[in-house]
Structures are given as C-alpha cells and as structure tokens.
N, C-alpha and C. Protein backbone atom coordinates (compact mmCIF):
# COMPACT_ATOMS: atom_id res chain seq x y z
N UNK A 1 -12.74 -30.71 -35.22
CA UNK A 1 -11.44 -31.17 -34.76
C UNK A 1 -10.42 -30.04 -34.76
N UNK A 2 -10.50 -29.89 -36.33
CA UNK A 2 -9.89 -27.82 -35.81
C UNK A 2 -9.70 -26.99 -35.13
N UNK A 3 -10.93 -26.82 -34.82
CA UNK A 3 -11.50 -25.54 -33.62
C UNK A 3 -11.10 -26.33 -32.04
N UNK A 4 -10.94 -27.50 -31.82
CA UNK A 4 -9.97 -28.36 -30.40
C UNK A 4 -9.12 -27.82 -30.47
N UNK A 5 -8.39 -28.31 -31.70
CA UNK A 5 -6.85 -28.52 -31.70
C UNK A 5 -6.22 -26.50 -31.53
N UNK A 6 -6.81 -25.59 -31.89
CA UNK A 6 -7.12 -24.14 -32.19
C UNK A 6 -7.37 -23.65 -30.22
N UNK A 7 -8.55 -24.63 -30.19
CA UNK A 7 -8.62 -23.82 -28.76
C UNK A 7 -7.34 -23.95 -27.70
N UNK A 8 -6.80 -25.70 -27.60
CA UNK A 8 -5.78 -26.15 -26.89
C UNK A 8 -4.44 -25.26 -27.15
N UNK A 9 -4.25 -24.73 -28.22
CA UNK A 9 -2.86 -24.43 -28.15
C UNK A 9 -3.50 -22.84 -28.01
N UNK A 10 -4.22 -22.10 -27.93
CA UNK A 10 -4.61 -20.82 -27.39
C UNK A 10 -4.50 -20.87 -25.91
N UNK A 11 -4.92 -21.72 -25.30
CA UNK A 11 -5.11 -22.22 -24.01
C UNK A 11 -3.81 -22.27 -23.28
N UNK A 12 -2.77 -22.87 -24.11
CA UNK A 12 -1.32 -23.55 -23.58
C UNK A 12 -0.51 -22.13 -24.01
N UNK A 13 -0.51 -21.43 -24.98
CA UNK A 13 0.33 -20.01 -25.09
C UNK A 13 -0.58 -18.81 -23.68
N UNK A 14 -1.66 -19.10 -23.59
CA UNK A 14 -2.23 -18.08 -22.04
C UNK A 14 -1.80 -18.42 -21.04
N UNK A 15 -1.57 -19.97 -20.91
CA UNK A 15 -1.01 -20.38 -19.24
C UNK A 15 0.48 -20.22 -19.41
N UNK A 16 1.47 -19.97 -20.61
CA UNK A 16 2.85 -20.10 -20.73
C UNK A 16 2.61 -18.67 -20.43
N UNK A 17 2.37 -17.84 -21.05
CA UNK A 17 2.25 -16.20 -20.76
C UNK A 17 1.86 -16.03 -18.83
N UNK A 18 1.32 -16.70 -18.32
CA UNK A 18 1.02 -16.08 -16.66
C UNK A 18 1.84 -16.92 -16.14
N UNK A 19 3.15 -17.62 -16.47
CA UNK A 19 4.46 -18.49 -15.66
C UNK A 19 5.11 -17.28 -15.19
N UNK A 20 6.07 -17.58 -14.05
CA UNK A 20 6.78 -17.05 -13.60
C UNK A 20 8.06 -16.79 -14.10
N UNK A 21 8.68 -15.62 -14.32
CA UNK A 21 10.17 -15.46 -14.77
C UNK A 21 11.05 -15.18 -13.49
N UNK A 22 11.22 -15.15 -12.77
CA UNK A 22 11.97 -15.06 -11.99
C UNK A 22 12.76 -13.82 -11.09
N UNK A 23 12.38 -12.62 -11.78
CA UNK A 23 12.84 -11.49 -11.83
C UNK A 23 12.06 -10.62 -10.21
N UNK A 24 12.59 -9.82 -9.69
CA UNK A 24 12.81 -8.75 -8.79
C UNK A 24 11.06 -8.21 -8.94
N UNK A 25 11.24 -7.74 -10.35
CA UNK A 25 9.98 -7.10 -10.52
C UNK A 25 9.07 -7.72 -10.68
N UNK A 26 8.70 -8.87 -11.34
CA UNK A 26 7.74 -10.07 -11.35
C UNK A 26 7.43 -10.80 -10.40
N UNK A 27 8.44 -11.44 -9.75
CA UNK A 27 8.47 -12.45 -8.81
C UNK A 27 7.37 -12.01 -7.83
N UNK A 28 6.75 -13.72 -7.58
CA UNK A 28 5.00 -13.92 -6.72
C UNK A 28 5.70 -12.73 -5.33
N UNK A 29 4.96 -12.81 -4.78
CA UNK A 29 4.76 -12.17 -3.25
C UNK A 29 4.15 -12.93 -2.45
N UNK A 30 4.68 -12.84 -1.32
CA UNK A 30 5.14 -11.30 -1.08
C UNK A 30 6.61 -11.71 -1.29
N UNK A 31 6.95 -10.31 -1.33
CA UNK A 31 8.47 -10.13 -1.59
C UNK A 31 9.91 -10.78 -0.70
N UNK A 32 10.52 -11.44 -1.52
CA UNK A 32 11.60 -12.08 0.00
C UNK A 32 12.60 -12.07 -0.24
N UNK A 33 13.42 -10.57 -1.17
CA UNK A 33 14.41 -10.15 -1.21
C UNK A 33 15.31 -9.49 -0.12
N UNK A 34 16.45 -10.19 -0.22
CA UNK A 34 17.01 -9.79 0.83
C UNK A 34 17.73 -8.74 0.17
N UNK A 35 18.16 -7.90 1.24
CA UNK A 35 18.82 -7.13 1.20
C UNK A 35 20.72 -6.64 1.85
N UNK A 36 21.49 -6.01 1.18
CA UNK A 36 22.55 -6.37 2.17
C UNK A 36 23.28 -5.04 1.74
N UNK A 37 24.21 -4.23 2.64
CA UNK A 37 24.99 -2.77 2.74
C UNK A 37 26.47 -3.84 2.42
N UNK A 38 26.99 -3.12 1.77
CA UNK A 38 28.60 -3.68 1.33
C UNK A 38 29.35 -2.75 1.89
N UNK A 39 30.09 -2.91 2.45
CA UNK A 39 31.41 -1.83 3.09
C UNK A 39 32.88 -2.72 3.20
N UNK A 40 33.77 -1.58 2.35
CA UNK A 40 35.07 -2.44 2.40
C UNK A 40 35.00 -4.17 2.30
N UNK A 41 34.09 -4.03 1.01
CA UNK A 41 34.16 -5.32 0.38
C UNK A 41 33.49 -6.48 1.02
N UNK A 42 32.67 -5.99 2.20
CA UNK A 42 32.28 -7.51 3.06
C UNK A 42 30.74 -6.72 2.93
N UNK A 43 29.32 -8.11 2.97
CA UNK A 43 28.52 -7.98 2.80
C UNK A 43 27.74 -7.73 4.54
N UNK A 44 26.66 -7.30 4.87
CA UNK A 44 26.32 -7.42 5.85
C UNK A 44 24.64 -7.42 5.57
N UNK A 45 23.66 -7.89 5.88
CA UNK A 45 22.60 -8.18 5.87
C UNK A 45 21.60 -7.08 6.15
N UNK A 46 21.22 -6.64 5.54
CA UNK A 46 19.89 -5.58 5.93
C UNK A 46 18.41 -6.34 7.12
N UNK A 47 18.14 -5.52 8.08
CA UNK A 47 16.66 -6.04 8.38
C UNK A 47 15.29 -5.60 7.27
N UNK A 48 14.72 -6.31 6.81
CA UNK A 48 13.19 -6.16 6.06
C UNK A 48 12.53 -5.64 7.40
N UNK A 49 12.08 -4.90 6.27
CA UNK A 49 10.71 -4.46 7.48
C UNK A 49 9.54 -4.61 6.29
N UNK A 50 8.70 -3.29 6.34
CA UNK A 50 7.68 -2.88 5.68
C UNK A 50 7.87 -3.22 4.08
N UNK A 51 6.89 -3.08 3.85
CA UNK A 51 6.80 -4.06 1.97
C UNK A 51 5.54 -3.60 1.43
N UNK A 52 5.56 -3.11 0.00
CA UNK A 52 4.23 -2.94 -0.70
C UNK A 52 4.70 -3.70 -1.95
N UNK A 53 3.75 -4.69 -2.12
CA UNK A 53 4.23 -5.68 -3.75
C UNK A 53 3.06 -5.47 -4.15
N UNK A 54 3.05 -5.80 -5.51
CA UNK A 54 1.55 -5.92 -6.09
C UNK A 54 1.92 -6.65 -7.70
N UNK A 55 1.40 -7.92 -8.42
CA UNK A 55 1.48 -8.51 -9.35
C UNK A 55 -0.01 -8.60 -10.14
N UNK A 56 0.30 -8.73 -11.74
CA UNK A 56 -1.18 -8.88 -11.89
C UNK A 56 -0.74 -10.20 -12.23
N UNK A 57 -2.30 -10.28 -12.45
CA UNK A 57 -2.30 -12.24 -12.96
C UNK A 57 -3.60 -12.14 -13.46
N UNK A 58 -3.23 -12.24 -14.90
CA UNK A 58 -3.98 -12.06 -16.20
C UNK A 58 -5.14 -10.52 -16.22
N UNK A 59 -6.15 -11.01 -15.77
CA UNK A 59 -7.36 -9.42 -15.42
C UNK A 59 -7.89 -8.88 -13.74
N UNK A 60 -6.51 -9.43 -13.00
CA UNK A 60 -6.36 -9.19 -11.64
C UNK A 60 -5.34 -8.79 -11.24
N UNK A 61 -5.51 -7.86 -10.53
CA UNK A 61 -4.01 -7.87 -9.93
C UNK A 61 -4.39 -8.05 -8.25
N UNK A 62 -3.05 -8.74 -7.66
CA UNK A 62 -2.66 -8.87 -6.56
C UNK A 62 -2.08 -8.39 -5.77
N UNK A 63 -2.46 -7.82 -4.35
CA UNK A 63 -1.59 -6.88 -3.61
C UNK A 63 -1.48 -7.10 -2.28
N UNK A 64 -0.39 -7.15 -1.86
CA UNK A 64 0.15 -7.62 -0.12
C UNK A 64 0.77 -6.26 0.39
N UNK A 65 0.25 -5.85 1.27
CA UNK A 65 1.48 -5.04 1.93
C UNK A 65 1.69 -5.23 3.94
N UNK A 66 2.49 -5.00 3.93
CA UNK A 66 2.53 -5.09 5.73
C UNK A 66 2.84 -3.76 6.27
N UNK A 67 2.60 -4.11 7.64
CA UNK A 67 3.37 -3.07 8.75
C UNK A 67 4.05 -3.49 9.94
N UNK A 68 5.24 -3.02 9.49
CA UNK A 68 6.30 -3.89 10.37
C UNK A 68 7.28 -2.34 11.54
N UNK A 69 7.83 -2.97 12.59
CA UNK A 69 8.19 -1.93 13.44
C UNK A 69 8.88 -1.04 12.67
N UNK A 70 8.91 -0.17 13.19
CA UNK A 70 10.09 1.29 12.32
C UNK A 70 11.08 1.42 12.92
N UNK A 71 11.95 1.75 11.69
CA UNK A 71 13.62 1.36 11.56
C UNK A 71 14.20 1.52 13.25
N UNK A 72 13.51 2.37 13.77
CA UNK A 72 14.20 2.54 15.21
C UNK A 72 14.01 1.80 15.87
N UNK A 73 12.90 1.29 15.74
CA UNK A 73 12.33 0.13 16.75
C UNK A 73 13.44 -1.14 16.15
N UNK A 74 13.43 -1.05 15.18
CA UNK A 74 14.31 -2.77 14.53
C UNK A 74 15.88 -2.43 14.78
N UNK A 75 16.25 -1.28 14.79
CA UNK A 75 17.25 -0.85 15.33
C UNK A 75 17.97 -1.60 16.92
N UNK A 76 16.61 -1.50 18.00
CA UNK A 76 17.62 -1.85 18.83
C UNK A 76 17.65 -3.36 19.16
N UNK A 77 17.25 -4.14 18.15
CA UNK A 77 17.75 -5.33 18.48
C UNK A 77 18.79 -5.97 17.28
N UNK A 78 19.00 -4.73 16.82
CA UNK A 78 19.85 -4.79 15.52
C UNK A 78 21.66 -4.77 16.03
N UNK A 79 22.48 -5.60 15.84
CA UNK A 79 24.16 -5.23 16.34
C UNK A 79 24.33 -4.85 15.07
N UNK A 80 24.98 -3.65 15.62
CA UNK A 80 25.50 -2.83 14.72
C UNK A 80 26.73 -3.22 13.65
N UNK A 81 27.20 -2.79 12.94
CA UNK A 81 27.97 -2.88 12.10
C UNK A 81 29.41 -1.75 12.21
N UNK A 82 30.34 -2.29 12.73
CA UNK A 82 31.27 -1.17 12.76
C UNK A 82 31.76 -1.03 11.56
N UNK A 83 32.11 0.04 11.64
CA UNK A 83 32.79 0.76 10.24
C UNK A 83 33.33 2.44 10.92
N UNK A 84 34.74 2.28 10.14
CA UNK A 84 35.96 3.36 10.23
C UNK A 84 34.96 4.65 9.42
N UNK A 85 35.44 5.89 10.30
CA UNK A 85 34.62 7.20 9.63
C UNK A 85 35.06 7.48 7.94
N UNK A 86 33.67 8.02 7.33
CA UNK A 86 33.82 8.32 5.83
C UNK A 86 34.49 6.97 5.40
N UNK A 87 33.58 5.82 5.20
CA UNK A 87 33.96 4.93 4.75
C UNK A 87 32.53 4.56 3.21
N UNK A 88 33.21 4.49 2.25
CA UNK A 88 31.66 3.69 1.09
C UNK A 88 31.00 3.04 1.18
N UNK A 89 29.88 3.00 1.36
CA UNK A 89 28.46 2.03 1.66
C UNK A 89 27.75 1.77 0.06
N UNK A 90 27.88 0.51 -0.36
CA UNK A 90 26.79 0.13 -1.20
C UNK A 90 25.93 -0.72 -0.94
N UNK A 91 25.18 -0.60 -1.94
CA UNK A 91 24.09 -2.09 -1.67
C UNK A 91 23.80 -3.19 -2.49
N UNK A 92 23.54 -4.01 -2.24
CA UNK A 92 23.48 -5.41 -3.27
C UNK A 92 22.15 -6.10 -2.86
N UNK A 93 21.14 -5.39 -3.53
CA UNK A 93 19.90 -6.08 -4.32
C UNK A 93 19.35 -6.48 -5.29
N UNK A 94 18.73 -7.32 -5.44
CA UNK A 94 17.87 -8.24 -6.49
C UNK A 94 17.42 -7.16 -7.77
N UNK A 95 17.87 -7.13 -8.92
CA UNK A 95 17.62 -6.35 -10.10
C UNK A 95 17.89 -4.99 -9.91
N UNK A 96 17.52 -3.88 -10.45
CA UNK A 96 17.99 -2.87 -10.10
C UNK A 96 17.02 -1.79 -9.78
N UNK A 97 16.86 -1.99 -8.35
CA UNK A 97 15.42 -0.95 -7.66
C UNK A 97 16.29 0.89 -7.54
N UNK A 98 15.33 1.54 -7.41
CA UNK A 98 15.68 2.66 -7.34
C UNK A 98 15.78 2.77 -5.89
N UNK A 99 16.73 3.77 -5.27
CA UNK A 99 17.28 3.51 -3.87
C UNK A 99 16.83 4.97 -3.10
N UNK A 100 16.10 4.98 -2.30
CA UNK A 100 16.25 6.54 -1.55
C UNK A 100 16.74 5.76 0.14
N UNK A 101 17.74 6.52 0.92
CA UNK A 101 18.49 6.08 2.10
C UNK A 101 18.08 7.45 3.04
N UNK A 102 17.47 7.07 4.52
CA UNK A 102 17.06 7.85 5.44
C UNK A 102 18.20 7.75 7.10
N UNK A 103 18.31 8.99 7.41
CA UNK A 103 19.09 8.70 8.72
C UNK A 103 17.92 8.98 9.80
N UNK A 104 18.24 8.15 11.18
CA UNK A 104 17.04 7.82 11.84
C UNK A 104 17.53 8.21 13.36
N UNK A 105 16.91 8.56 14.14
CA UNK A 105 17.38 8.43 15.53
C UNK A 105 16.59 7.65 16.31
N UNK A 106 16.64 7.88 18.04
CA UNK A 106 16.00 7.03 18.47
C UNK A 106 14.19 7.00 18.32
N UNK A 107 13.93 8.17 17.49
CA UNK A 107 12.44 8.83 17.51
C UNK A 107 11.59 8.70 16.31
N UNK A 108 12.88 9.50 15.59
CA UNK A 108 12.05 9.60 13.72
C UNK A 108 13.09 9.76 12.70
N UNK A 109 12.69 9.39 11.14
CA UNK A 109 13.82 9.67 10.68
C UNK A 109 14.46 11.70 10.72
N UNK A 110 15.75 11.42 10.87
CA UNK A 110 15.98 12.80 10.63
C UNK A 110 16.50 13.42 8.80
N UNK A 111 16.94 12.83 8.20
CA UNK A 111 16.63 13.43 6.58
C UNK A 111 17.34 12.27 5.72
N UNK A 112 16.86 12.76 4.75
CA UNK A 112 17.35 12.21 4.19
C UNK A 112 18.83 12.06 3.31
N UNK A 113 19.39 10.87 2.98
CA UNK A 113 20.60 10.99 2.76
C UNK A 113 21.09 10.95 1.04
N UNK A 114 22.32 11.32 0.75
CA UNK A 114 22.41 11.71 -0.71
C UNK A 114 22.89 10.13 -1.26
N UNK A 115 21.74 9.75 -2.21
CA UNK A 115 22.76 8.35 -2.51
C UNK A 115 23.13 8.95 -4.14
N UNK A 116 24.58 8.44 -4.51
CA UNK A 116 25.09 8.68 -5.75
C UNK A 116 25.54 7.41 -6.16
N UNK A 117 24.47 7.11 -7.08
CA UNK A 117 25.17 5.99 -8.31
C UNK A 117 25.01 4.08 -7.24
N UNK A 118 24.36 4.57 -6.22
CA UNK A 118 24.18 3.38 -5.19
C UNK A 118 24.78 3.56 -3.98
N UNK A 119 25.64 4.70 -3.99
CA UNK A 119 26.58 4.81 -2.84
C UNK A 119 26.54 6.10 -1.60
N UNK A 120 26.71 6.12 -0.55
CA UNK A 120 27.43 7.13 0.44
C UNK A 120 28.34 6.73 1.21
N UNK A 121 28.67 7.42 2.07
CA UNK A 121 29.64 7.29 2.85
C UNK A 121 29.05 7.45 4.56
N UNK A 122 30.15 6.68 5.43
CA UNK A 122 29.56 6.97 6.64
C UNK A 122 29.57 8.19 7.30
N UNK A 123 29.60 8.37 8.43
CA UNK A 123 29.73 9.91 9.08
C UNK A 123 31.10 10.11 9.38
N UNK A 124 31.63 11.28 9.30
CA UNK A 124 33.12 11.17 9.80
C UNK A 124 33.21 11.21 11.12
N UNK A 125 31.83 11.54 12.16
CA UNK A 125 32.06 11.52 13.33
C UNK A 125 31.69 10.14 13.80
N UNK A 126 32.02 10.23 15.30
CA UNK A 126 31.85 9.05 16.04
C UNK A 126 30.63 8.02 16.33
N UNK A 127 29.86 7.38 16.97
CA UNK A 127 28.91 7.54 16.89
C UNK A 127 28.22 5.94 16.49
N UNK A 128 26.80 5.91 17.24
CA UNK A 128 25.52 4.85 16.61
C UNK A 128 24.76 5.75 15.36
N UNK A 129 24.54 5.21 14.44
CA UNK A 129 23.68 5.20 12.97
C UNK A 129 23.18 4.74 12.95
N UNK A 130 21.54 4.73 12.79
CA UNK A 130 20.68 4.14 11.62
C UNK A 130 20.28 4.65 10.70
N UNK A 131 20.02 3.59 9.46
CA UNK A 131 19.58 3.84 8.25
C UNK A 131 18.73 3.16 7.85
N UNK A 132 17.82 3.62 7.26
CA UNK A 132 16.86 2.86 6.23
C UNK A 132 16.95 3.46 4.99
N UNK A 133 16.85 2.36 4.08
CA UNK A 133 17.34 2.06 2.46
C UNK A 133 15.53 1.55 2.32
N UNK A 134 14.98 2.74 1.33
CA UNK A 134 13.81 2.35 0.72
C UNK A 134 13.96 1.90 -0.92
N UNK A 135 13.85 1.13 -1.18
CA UNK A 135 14.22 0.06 -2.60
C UNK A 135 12.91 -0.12 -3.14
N UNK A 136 12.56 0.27 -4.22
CA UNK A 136 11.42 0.56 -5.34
C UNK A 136 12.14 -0.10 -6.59
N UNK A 137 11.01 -0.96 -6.80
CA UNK A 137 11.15 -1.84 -8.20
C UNK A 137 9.64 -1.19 -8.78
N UNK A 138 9.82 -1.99 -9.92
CA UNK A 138 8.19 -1.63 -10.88
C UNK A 138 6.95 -2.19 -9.70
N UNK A 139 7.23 -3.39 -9.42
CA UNK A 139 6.38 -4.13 -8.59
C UNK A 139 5.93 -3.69 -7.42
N UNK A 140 6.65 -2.96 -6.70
CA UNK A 140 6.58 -2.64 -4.94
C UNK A 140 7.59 -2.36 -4.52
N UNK A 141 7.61 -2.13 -3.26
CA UNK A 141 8.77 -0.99 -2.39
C UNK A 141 8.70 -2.18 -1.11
N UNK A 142 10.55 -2.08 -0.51
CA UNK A 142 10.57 -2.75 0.59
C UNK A 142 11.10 -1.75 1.32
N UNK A 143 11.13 -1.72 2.54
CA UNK A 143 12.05 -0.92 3.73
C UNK A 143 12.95 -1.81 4.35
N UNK A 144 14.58 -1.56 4.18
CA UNK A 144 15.64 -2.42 4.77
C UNK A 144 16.09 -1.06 5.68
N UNK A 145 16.73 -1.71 7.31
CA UNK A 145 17.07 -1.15 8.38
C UNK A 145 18.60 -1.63 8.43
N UNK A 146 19.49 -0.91 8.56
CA UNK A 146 20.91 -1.26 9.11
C UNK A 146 21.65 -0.92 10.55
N UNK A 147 22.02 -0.52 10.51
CA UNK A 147 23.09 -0.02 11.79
C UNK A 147 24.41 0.19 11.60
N UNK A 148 24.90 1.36 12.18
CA UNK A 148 26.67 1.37 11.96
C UNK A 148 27.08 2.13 12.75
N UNK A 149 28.22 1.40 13.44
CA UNK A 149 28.57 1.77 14.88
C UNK A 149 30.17 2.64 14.42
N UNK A 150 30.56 4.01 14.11
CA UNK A 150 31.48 4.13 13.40
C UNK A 150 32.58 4.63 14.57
N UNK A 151 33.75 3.78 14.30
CA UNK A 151 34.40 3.74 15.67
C UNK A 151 35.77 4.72 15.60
C-alpha cells in the first residue's frame, strides 16, 4: 500500500515538473510572440518571419523551425511606418531576448545596426528603411521585419 501511495505522488511531482510556466523562454511552440518597434511613444507591430524554437519535454527535446520570405520580400507588402529623422526606436518583446537589428535593401541585408540598451535611432536622411530585429531567447530565435518611411 506504501509503495502505491510512494509511486502516485512521484508520478504527480513528474507531471507538475513538465507543466507549462508561461514564460518567453519556455512557452510550447512554435513561437507566437509578437513583436512591436516603439517610436515616440506609439507601438507599431513587427512582421514574424523566420523562427528557430526548441523545448525539451522530460528526455526529449522538441524542435520547429521555418522558412519564411526575407525581410525584403515582407517588406513590400509591409506600409511603412513614418517617422521624423534621428528619431528613438525601441522594442517591446515577451521577456528579455537579446536583440541584434539589420538594415536591408531591396536585395540583401546591408549591415548591421548598433543597438544600445534596446535602442537606435532612425536615419537622419530621407528615405524607405528596412529592418530586421533578430530576438534570441534561451529557447530560439525569431526574425521581426519593420519599415520606416522617414519623412
């Protein structure tokens, strides 16, 4: 009767241990964090593209990844975002992923951009922008696409 009562609650602390917490880095997949660029206080929505997640679950782990068009391609069905030259760009995602930000043309990306503390600024010149914001958690990496039309 022991060795029941011994196995059941071994049983019920293993399935409480593989529940879900809710978190950025945990959370099932695939990934469906959105993403969004903040400028002068208003939010604007990132496009998802590409995604690598991967979770274990107990002596497995699980892994999804896609391939989705590149930032240029999502670009042109993307409306842009105006914004006044040398203006602050942040971002507001789910826990706190590490951020690398790429400038893109109509072809390939052209380099990469300096992010400090979550932030840059736009171009002081005129001009169509794209960007892609690559966001790395423990779990997996997403690719978000923006646009900014700086007028």
């Amino acid at each position: 009767m022991k060795s029941r009562f011994l196995l059941f609650i071994i049983i019920v602390v293993f399935l409480t241990g593989c529940g879900k917490t809710g978190s950025a880095d945990s959370k099932l997949f695939p990934p469906d964090e959105q993403g969004f660029v903040v400028m002068n206080g208003k939010e604007y929505k990132m496009e998802k593209g590409n995604y690598y997640w991967e979770v274990k679950k107990g002596l497995t782990t699980e892994v999804t990844q896609t391939d989705a068009a590149s930032p240029n391609q999502i670009a042109e069905s993307f409306e842009a975002i105006s914004a006044p030259p040398d203006t602050e760009m942040s971002f507001n995602l789910v826990g706190e992923p590490t951020l690398t930000a790429y400038l893109w043309n109509e072809q390939e990306r052209v380099k990469e951009m300096e992010v400090q503390e979550g932030t840059f600024r736009t171009p002081a010149e005129k001009g169509r922008y794209i960007y892609e914001v690559l966001a790395k958690w423990k779990n997996g990496e997403v690719s978000y696409t923006y646009v900014i039309e700086v007028e």
